[in-house]
Every structure is written in C-alpha cells, then in structure tokens.
N, C-alpha and C. Protein backbone atom coordinates (compact mmCIF):
# COMPACT_ATOMS: atom_id res chain seq x y z
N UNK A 1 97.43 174.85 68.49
CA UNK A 1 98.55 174.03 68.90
C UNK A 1 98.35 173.60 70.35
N UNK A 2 98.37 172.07 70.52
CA UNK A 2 98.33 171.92 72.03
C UNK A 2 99.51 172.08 72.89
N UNK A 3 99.27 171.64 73.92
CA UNK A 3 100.27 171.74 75.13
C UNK A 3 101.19 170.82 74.63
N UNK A 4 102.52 171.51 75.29
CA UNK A 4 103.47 170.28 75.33
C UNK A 4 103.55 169.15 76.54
N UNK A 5 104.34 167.83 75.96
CA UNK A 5 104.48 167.17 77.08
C UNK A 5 104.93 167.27 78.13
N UNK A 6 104.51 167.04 79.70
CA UNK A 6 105.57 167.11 80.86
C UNK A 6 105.30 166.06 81.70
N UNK A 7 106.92 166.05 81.97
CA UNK A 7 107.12 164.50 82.74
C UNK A 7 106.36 164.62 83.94
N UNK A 8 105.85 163.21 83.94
CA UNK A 8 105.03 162.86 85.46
C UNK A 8 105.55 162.15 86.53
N UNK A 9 105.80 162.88 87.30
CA UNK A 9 107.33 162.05 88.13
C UNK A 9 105.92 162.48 89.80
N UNK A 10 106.79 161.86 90.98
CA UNK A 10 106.44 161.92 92.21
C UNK A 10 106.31 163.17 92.72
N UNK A 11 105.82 164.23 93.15
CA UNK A 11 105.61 165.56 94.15
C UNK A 11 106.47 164.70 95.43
N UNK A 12 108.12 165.66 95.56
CA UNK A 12 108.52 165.01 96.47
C UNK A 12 108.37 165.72 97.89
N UNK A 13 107.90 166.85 97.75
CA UNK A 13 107.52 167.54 99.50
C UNK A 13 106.05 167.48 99.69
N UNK A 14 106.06 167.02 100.88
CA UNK A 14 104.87 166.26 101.48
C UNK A 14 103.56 167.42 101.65
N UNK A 15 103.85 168.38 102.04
CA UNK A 15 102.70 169.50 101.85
C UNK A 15 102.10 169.53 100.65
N UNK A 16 103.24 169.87 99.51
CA UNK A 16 102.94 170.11 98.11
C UNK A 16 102.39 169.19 97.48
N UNK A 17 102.46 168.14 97.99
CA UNK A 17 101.93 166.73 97.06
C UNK A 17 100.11 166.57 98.32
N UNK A 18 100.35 166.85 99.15
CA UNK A 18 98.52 166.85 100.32
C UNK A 18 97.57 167.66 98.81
N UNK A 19 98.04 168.79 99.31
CA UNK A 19 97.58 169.73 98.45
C UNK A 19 97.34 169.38 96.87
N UNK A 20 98.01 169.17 96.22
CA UNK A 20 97.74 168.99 94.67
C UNK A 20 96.55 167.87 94.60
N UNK A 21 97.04 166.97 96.19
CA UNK A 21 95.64 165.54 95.94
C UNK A 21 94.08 165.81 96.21
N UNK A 22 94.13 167.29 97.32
CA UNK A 22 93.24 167.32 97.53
C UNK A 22 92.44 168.34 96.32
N UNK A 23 92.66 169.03 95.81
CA UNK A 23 92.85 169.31 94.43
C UNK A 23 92.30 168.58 93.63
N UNK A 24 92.78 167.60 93.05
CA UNK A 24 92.72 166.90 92.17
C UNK A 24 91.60 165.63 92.42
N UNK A 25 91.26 165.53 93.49
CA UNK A 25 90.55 164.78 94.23
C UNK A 25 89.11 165.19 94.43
N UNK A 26 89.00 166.71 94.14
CA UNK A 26 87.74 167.23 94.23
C UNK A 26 87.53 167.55 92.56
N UNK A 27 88.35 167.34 91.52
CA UNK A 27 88.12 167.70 90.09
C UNK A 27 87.41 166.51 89.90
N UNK A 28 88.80 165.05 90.11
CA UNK A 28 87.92 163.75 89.32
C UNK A 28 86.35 163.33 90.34
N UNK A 29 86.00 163.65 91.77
CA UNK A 29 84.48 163.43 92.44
C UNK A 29 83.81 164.09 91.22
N UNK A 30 84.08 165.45 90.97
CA UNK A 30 83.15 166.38 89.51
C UNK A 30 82.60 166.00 88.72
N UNK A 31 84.23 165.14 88.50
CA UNK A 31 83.68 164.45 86.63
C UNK A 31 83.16 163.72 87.10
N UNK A 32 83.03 162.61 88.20
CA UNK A 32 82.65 161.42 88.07
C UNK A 32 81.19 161.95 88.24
N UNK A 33 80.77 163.13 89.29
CA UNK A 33 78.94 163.14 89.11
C UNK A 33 78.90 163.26 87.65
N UNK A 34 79.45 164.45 86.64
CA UNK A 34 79.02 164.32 85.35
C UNK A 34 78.71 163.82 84.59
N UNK A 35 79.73 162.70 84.31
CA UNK A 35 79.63 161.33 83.65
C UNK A 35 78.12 160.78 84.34
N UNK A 36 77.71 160.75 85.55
CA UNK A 36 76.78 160.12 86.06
C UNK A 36 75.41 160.66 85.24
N UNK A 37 75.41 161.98 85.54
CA UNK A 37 74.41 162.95 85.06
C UNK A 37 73.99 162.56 84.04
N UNK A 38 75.10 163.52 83.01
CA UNK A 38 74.80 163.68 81.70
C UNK A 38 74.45 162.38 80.56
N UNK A 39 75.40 160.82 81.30
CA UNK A 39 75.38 160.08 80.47
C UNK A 39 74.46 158.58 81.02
N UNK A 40 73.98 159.07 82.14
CA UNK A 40 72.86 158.44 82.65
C UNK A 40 73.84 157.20 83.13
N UNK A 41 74.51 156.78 83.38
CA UNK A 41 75.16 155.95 84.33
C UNK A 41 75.99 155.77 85.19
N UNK A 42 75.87 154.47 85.90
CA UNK A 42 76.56 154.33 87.71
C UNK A 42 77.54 154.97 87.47
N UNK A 43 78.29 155.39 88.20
CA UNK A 43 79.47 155.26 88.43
C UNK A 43 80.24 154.84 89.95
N UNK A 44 81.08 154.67 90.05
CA UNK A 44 81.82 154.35 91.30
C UNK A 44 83.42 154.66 91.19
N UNK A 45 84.02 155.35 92.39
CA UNK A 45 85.26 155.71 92.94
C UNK A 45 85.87 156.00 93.73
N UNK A 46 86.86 154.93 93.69
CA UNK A 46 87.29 154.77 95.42
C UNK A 46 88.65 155.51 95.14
N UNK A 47 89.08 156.61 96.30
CA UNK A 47 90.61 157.37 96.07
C UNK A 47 91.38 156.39 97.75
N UNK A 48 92.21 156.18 97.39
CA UNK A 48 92.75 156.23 98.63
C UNK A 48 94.21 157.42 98.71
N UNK A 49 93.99 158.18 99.99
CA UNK A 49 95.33 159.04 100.30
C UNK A 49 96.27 158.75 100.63
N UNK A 50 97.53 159.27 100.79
CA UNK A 50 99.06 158.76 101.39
C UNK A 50 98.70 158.45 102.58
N UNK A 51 97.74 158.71 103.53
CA UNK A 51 97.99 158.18 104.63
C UNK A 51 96.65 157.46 104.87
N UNK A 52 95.91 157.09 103.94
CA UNK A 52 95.20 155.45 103.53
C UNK A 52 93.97 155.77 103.87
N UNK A 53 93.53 157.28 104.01
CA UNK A 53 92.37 157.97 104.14
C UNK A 53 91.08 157.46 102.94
N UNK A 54 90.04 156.88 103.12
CA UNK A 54 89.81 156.06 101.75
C UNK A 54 88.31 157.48 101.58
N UNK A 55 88.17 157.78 100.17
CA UNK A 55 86.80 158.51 99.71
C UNK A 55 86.38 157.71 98.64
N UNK A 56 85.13 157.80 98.86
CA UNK A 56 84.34 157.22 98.01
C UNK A 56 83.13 158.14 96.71
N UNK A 57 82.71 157.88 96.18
CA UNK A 57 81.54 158.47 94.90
C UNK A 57 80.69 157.07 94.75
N UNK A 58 79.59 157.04 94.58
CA UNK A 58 78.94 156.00 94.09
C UNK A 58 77.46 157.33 93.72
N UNK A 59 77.45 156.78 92.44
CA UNK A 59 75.93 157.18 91.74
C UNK A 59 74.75 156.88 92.29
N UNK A 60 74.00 157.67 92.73
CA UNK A 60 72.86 157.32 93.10
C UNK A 60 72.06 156.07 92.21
N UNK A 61 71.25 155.51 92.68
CA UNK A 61 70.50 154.76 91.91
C UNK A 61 69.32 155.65 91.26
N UNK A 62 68.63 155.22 90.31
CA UNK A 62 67.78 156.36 89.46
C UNK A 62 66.61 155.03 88.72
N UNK A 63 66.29 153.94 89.87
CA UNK A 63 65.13 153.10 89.50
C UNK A 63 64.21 153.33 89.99
C-alpha cells in the first residue's frame, strides 16, 4: 500500500523552508548526475533560491 496524499502548500518560517531547500537541492543535483550516468545523457539544472542565489548542474560532455 502506498503513501497517502499530502497537501503541498508554502514552508511558512523562513529557517524551515532554507533548510528543506538546501536538502532537497542536494537530492535533485544526485538525480540529475544519475540520470546523466546511467542513461548516458546531458543533462542541465538551474535552481534558483529565495534570495536569487542561482546553482547550476550541467553534464559533462563525454565526446
């Protein structure tokens, strides 16, 4: 049996919501090398933070 649904609303205290991004911000960089890896292509991803901090991922080239 899977999970149930839960609403996806805003993290309204500002610590608690830094935190969950930076978090969550180092899971999807993960997947995105994986996807790169395993399935042999580019990828690219740009995050921007609440306070417009921009990170990037780009796949190496492999020519």
């Amino acid at each position: 049996m899977g999970r149930g649904k839960i609403e996806i609303k805003r993290i309204e205290n500002s610590s608690n919501r830094q935190v969950t991004y930076s978090k969550r911000k180092n899971g999807i960089l993960k997947k995105a090398k994986e996807i790169s890896v395993l399935c042999d292509a580019q990828v690219s991803l740009i995050l921007f933070g609440a306070s417009g901090k921009m990170h990037e991922y780009i796949s190496p080239s492999t020519t």
